[in-house]
PDB file of N, CA and C in Angstrom:
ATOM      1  N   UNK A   1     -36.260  62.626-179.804  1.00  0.00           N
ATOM      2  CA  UNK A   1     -35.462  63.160-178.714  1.00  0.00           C
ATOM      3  C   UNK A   1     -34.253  62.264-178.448  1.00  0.00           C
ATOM      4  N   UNK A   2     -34.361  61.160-178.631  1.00  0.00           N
ATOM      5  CA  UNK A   2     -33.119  60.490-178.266  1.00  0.00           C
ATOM      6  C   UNK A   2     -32.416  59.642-179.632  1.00  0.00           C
ATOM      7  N   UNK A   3     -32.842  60.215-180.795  1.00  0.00           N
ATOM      8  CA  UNK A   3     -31.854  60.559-181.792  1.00  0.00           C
ATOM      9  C   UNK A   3     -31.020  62.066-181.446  1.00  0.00           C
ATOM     10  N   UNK A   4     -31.361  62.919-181.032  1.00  0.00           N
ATOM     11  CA  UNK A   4     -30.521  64.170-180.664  1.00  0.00           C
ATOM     12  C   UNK A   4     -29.548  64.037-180.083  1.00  0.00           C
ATOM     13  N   UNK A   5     -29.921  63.316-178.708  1.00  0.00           N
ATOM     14  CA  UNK A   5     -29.091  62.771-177.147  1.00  0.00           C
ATOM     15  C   UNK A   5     -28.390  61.826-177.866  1.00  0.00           C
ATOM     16  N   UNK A   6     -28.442  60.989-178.610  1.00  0.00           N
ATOM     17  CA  UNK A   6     -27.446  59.789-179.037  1.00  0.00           C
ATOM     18  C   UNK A   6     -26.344  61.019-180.363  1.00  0.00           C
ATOM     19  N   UNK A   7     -26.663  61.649-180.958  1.00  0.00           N
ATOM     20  CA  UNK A   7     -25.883  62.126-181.944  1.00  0.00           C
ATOM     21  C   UNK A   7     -24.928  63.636-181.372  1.00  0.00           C
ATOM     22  N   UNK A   8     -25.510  64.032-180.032  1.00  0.00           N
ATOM     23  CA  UNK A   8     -24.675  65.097-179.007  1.00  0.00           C
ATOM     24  C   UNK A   8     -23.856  63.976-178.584  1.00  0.00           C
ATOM     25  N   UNK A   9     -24.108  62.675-177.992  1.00  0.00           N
ATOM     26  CA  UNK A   9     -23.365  62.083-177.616  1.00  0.00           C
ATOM     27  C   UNK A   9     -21.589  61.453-177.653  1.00  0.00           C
ATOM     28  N   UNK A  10     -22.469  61.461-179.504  1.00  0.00           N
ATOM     29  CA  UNK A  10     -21.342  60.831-180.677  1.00  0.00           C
ATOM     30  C   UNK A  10     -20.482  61.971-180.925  1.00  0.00           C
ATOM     31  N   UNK A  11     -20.873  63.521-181.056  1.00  0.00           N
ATOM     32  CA  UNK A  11     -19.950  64.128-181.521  1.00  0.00           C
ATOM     33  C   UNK A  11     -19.022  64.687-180.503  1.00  0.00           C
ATOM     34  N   UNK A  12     -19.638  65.011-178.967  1.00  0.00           N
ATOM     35  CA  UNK A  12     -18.765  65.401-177.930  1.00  0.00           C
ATOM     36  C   UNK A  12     -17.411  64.103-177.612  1.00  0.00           C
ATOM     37  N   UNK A  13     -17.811  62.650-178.001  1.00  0.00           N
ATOM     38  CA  UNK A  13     -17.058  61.829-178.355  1.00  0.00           C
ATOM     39  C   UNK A  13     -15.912  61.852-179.140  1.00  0.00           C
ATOM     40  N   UNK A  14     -16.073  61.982-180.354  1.00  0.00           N
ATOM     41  CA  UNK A  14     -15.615  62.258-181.502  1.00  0.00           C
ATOM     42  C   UNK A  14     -14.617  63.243-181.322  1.00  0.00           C
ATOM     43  N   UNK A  15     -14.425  64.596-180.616  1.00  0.00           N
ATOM     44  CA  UNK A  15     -14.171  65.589-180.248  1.00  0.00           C
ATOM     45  C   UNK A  15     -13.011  65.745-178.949  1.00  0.00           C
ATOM     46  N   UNK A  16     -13.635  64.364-178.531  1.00  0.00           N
ATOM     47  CA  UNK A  16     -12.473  64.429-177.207  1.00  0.00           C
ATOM     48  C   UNK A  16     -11.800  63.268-177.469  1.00  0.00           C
ATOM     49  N   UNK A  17     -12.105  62.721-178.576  1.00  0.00           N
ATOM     50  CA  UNK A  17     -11.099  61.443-178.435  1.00  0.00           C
ATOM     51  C   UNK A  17      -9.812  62.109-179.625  1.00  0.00           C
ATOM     52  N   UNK A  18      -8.733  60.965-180.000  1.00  0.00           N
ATOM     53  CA  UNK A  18      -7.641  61.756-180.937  1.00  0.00           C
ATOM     54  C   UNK A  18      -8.158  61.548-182.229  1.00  0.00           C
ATOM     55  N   UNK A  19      -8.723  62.271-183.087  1.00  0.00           N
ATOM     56  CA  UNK A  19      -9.357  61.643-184.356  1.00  0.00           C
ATOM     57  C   UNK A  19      -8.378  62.513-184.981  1.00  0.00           C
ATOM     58  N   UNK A  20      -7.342  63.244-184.843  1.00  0.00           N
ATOM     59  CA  UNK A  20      -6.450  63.880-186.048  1.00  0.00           C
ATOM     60  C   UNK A  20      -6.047  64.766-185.690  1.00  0.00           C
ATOM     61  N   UNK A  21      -6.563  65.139-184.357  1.00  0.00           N
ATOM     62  CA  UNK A  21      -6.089  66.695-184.108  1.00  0.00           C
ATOM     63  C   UNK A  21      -6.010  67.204-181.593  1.00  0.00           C
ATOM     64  N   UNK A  22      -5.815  68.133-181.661  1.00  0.00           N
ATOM     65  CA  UNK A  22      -5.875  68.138-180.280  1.00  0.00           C
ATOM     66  C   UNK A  22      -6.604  69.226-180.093  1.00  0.00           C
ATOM     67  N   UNK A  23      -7.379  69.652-179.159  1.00  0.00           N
ATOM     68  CA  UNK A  23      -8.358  71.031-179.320  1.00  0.00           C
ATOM     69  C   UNK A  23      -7.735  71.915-177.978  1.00  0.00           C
ATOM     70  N   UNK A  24      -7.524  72.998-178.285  1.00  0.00           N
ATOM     71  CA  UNK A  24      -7.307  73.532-177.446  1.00  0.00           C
ATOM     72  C   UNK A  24      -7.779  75.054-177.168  1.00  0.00           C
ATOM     73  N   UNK A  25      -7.604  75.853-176.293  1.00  0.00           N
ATOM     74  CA  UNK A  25      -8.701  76.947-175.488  1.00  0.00           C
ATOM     75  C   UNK A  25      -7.718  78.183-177.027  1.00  0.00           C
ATOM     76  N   UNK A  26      -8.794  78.613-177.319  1.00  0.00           N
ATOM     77  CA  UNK A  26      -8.893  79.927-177.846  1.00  0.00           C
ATOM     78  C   UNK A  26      -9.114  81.336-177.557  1.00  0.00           C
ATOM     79  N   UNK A  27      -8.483  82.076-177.020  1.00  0.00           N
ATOM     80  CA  UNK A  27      -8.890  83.462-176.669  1.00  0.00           C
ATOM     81  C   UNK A  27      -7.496  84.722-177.332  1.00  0.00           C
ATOM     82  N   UNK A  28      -7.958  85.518-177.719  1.00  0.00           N
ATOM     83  CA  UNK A  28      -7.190  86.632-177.974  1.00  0.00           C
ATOM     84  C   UNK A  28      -7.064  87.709-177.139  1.00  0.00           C
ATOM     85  N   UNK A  29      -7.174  87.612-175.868  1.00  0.00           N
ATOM     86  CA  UNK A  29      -6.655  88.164-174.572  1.00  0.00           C
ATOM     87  C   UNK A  29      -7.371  87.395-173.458  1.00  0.00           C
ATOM     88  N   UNK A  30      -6.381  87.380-172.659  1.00  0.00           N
ATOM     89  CA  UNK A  30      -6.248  86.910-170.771  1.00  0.00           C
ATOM     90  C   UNK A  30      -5.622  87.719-170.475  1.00  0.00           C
ATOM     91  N   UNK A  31      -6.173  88.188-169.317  1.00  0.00           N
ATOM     92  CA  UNK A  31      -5.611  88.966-168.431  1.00  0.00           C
ATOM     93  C   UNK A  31      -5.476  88.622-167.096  1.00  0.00           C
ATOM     94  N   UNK A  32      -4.363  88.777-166.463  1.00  0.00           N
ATOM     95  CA  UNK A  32      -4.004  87.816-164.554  1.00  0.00           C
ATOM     96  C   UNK A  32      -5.366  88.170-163.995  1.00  0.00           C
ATOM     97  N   UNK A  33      -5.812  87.466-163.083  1.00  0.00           N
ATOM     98  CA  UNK A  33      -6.679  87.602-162.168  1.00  0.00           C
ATOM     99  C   UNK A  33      -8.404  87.669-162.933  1.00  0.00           C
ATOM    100  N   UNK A  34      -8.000  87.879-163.965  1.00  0.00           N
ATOM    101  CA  UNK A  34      -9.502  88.161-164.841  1.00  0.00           C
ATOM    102  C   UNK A  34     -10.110  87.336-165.219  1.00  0.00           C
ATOM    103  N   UNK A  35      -9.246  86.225-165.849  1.00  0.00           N
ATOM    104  CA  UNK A  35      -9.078  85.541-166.557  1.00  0.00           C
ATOM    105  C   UNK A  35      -9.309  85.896-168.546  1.00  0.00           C
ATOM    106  N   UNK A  36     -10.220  85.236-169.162  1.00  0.00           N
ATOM    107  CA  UNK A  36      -9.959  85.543-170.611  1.00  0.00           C
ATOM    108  C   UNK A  36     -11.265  86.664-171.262  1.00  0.00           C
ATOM    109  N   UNK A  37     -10.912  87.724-171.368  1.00  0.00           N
ATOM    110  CA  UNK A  37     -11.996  88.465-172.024  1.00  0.00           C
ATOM    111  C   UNK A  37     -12.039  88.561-173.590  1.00  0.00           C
ATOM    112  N   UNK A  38     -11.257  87.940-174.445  1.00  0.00           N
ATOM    113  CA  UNK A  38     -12.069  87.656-175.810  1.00  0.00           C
ATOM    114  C   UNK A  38     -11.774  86.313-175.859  1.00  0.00           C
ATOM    115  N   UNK A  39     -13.011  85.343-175.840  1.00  0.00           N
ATOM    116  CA  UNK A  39     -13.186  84.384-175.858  1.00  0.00           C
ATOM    117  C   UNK A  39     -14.195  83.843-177.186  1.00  0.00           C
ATOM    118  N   UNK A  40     -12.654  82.906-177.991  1.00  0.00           N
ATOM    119  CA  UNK A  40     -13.033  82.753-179.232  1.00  0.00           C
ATOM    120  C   UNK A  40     -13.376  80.961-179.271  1.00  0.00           C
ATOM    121  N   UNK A  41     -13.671  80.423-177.973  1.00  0.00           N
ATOM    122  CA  UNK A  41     -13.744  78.941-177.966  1.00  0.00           C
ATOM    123  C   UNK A  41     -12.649  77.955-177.886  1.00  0.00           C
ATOM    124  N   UNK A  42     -12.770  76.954-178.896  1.00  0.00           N
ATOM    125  CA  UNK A  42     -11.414  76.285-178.938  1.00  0.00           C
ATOM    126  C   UNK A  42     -11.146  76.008-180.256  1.00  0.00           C
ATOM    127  N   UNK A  43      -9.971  75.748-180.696  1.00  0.00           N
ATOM    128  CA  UNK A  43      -9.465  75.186-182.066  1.00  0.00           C
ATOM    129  C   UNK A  43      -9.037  73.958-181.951  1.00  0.00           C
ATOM    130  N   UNK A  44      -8.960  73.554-182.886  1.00  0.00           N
ATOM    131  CA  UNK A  44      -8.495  71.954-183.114  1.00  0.00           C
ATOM    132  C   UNK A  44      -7.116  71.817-184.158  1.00  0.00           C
ATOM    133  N   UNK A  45      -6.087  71.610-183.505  1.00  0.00           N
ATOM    134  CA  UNK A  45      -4.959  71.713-184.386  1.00  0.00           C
ATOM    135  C   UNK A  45      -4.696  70.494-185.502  1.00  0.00           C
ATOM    136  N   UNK A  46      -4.235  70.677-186.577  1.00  0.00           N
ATOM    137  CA  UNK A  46      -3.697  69.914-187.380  1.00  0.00           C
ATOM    138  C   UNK A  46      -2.328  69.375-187.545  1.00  0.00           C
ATOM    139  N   UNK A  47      -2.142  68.311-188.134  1.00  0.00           N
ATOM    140  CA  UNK A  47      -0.831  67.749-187.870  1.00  0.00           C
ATOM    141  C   UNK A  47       0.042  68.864-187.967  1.00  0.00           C
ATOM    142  N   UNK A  48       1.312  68.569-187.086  1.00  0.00           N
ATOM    143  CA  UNK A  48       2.436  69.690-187.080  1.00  0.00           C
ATOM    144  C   UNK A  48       2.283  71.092-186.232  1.00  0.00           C
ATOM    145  N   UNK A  49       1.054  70.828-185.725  1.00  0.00           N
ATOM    146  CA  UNK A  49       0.357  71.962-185.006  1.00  0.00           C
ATOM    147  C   UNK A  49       0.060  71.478-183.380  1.00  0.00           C
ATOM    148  N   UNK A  50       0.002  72.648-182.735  1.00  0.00           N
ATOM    149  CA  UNK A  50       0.317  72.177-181.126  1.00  0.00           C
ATOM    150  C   UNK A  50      -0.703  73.430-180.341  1.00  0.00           C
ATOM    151  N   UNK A  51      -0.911  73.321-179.388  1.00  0.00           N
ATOM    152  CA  UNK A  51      -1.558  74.137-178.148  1.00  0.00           C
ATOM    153  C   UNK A  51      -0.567  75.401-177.970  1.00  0.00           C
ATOM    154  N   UNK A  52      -0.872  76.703-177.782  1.00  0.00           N
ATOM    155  CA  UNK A  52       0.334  77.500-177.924  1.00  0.00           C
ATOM    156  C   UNK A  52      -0.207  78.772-176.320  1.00  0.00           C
ATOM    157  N   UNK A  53       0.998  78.972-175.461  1.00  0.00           N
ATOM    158  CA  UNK A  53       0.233  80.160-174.726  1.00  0.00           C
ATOM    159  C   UNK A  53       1.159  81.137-174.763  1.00  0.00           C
ATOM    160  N   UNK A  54       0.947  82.395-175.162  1.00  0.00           N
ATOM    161  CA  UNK A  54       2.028  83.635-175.499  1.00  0.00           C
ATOM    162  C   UNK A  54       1.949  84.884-174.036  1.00  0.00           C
ATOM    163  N   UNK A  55       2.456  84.707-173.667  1.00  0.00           N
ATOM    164  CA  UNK A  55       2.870  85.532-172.200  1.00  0.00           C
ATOM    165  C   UNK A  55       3.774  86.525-172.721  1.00  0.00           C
ATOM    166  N   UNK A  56       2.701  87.825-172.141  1.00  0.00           N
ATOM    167  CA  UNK A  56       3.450  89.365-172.649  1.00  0.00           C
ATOM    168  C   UNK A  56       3.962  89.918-171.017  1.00  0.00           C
ATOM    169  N   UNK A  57       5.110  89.882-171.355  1.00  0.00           N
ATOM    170  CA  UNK A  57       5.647  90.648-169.778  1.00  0.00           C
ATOM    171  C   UNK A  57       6.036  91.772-169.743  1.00  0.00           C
ATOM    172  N   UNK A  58       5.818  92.664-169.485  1.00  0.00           N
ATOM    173  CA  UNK A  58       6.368  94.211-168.991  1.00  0.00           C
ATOM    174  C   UNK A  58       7.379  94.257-167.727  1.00  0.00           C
ATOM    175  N   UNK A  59       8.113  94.817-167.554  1.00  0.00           N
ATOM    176  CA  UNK A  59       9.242  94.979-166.153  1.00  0.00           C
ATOM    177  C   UNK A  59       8.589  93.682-165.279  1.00  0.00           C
ATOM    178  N   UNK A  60       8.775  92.766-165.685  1.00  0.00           N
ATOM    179  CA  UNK A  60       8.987  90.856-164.789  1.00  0.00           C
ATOM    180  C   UNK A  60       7.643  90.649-164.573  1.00  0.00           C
ATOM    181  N   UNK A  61       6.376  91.745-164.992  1.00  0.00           N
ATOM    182  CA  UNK A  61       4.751  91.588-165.144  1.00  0.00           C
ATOM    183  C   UNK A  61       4.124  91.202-165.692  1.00  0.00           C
ATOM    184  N   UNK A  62       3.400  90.046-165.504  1.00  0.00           N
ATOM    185  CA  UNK A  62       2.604  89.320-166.973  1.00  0.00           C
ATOM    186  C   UNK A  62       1.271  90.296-167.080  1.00  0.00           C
ATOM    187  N   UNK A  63       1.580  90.761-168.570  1.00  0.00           N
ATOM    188  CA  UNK A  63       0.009  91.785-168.636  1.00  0.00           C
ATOM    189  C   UNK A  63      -0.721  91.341-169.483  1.00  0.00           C
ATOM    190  N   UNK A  64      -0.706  90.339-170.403  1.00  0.00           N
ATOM    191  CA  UNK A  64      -1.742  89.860-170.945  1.00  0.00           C
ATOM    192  C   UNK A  64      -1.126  88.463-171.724  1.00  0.00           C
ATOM    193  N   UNK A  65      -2.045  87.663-171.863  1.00  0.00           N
ATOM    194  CA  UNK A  65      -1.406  86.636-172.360  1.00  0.00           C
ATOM    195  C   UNK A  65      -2.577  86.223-173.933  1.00  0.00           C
ATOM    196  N   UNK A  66      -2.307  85.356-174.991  1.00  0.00           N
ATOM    197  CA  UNK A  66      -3.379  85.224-175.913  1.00  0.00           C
ATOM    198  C   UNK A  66      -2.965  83.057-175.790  1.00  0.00           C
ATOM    199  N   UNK A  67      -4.194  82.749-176.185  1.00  0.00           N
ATOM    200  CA  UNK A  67      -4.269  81.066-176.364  1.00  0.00           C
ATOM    201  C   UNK A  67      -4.438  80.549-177.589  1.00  0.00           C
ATOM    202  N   UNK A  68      -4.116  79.751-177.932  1.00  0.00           N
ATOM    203  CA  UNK A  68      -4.439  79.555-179.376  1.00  0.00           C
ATOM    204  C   UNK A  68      -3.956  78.055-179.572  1.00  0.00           C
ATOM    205  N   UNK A  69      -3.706  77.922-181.199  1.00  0.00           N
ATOM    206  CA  UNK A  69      -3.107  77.348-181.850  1.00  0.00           C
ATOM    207  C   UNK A  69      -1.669  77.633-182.934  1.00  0.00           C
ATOM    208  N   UNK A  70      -0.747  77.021-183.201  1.00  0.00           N
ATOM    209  CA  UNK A  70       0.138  77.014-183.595  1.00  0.00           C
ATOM    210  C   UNK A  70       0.117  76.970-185.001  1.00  0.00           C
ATOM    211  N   UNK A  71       0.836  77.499-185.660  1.00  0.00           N
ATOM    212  CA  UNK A  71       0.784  77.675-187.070  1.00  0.00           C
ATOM    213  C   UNK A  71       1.709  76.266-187.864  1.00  0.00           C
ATOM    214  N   UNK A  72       3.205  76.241-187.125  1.00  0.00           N
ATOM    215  CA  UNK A  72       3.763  74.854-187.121  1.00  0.00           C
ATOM    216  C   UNK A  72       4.385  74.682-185.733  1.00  0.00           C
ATOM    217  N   UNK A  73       6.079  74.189-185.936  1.00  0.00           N
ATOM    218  CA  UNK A  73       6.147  73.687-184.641  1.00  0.00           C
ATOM    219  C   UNK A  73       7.415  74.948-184.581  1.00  0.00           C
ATOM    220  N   UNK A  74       8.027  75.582-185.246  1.00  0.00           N
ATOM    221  CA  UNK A  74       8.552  76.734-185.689  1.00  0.00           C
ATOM    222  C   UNK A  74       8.156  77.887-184.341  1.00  0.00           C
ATOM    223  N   UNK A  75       7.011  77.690-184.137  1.00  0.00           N
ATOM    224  CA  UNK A  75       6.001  78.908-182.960  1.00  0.00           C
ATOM    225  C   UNK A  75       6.664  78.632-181.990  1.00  0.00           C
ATOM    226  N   UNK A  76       7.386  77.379-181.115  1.00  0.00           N
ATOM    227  CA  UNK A  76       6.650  77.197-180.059  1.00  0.00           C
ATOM    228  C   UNK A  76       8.135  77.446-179.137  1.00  0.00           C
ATOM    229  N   UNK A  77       8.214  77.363-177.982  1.00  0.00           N
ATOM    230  CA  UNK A  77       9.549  77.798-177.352  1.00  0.00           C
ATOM    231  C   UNK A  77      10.128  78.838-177.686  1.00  0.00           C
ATOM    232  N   UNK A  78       9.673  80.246-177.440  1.00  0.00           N
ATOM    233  CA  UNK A  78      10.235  81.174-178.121  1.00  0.00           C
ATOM    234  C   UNK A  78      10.342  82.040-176.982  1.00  0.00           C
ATOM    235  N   UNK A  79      11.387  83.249-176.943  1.00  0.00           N
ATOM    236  CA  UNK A  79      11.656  83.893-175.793  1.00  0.00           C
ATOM    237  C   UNK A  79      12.003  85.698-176.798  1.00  0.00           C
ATOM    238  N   UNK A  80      11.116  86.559-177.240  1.00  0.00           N
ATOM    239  CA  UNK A  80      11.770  87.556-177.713  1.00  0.00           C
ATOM    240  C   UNK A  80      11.312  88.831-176.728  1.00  0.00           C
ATOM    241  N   UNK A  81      12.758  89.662-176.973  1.00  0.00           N
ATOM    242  CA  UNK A  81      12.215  91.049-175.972  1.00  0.00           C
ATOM    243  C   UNK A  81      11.981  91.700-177.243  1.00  0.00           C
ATOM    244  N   UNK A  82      10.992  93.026-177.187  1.00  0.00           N
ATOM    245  CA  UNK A  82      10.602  93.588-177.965  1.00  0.00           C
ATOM    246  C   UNK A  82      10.290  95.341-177.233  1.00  0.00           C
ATOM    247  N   UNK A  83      10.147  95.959-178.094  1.00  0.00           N
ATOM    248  CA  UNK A  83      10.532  97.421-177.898  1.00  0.00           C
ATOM    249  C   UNK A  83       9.103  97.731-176.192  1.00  0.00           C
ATOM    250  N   UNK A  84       8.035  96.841-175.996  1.00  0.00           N
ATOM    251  CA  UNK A  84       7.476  96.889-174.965  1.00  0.00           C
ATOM    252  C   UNK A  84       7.660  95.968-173.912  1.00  0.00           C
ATOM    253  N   UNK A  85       8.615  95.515-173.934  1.00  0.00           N
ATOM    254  CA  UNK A  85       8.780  94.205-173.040  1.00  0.00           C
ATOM    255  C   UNK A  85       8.847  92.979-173.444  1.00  0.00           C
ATOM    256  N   UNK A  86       9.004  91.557-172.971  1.00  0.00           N
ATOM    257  CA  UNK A  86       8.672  90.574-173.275  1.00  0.00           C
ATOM    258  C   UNK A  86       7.747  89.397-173.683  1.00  0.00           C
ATOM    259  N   UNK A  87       8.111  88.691-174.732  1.00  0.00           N
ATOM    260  CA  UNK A  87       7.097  88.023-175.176  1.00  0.00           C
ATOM    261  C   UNK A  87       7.784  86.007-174.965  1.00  0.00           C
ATOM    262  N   UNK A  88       6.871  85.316-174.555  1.00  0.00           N
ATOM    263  CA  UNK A  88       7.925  84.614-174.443  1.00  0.00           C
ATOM    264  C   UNK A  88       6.272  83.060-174.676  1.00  0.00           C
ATOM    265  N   UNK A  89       6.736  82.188-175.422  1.00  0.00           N
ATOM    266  CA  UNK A  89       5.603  81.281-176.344  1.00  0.00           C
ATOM    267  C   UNK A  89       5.933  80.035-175.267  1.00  0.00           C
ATOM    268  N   UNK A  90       5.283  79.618-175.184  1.00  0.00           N
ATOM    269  CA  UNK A  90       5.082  78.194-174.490  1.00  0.00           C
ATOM    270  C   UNK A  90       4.104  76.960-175.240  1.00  0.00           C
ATOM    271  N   UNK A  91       4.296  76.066-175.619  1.00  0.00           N
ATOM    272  CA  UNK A  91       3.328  74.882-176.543  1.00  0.00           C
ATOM    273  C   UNK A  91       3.282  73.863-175.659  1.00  0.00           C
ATOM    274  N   UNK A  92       2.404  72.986-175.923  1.00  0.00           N
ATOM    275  CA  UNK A  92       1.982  71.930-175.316  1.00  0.00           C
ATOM    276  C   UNK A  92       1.505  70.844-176.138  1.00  0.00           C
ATOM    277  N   UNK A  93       1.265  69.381-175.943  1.00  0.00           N
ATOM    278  CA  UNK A  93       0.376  68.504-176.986  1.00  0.00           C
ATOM    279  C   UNK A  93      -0.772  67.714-176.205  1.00  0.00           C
ATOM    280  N   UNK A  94      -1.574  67.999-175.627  1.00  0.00           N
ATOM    281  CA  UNK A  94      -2.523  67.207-175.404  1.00  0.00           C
ATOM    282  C   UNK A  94      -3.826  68.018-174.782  1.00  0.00           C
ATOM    283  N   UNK A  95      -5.126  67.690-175.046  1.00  0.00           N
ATOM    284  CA  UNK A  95      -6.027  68.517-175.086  1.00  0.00           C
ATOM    285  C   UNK A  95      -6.199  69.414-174.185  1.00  0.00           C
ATOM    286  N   UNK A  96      -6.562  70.401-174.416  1.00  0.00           N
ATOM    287  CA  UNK A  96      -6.580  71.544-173.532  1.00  0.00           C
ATOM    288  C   UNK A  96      -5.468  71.779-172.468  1.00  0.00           C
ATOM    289  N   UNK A  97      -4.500  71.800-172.955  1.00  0.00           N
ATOM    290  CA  UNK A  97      -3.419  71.781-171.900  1.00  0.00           C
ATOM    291  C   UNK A  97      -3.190  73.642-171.805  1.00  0.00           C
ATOM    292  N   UNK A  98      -3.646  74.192-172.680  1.00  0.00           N
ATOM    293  CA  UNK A  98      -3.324  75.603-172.518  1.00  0.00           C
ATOM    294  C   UNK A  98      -4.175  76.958-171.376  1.00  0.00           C
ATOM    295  N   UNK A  99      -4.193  76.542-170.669  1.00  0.00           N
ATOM    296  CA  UNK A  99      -5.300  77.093-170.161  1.00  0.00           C
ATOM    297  C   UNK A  99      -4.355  78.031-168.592  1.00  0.00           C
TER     298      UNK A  99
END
């Protein structure tokens, strides 16, 4: 039993400290007031990679937003209107900052 408790210990460690990467909240929809109904955990980004939150706006309305990770650094600060409204990317670097 307390080989288990010592090796949960080590990896929730391991996990929150900087060993290569930053982890951040995963979901493929949030919705205001709801908060996140597909909830895919968290990812852990790799170098060149960042915390990412994508805010979909309709007429000045945030209607759903997705969390993730970044593909490079190319993703991040982005502002496009699109034939349903706006989409507009926000990044971050330090753990769980996306939330």
């Amino acid at each position: 039993m307390r080989r288990i408790v010592f090796s949960g210990v080590f990896i929730v460690l391991c996990l929150l400290s900087d060993v290569g990467g930053v982890i951040c909240r995963l979901c493929n929809l949030s919705l205001p007031f709801h908060g996140c109904i597909l909830d895919f955990g968290t990812c852990i980004t790799k170098p060149g990679q960042f915390c990412k939150k994508e805010i979909h706006l309709r007429g000045g309305i945030q209607w759903y937003s997705i969390l993730g990770c970044t593909e490079t650094q190319d993703d991040c600060f982005k502002k496009m209107t699109t034939s349903s409204g706006m989409l507009t990317i926000y990044c971050c670097f330090h753990s769980l900052c996306n939330f």
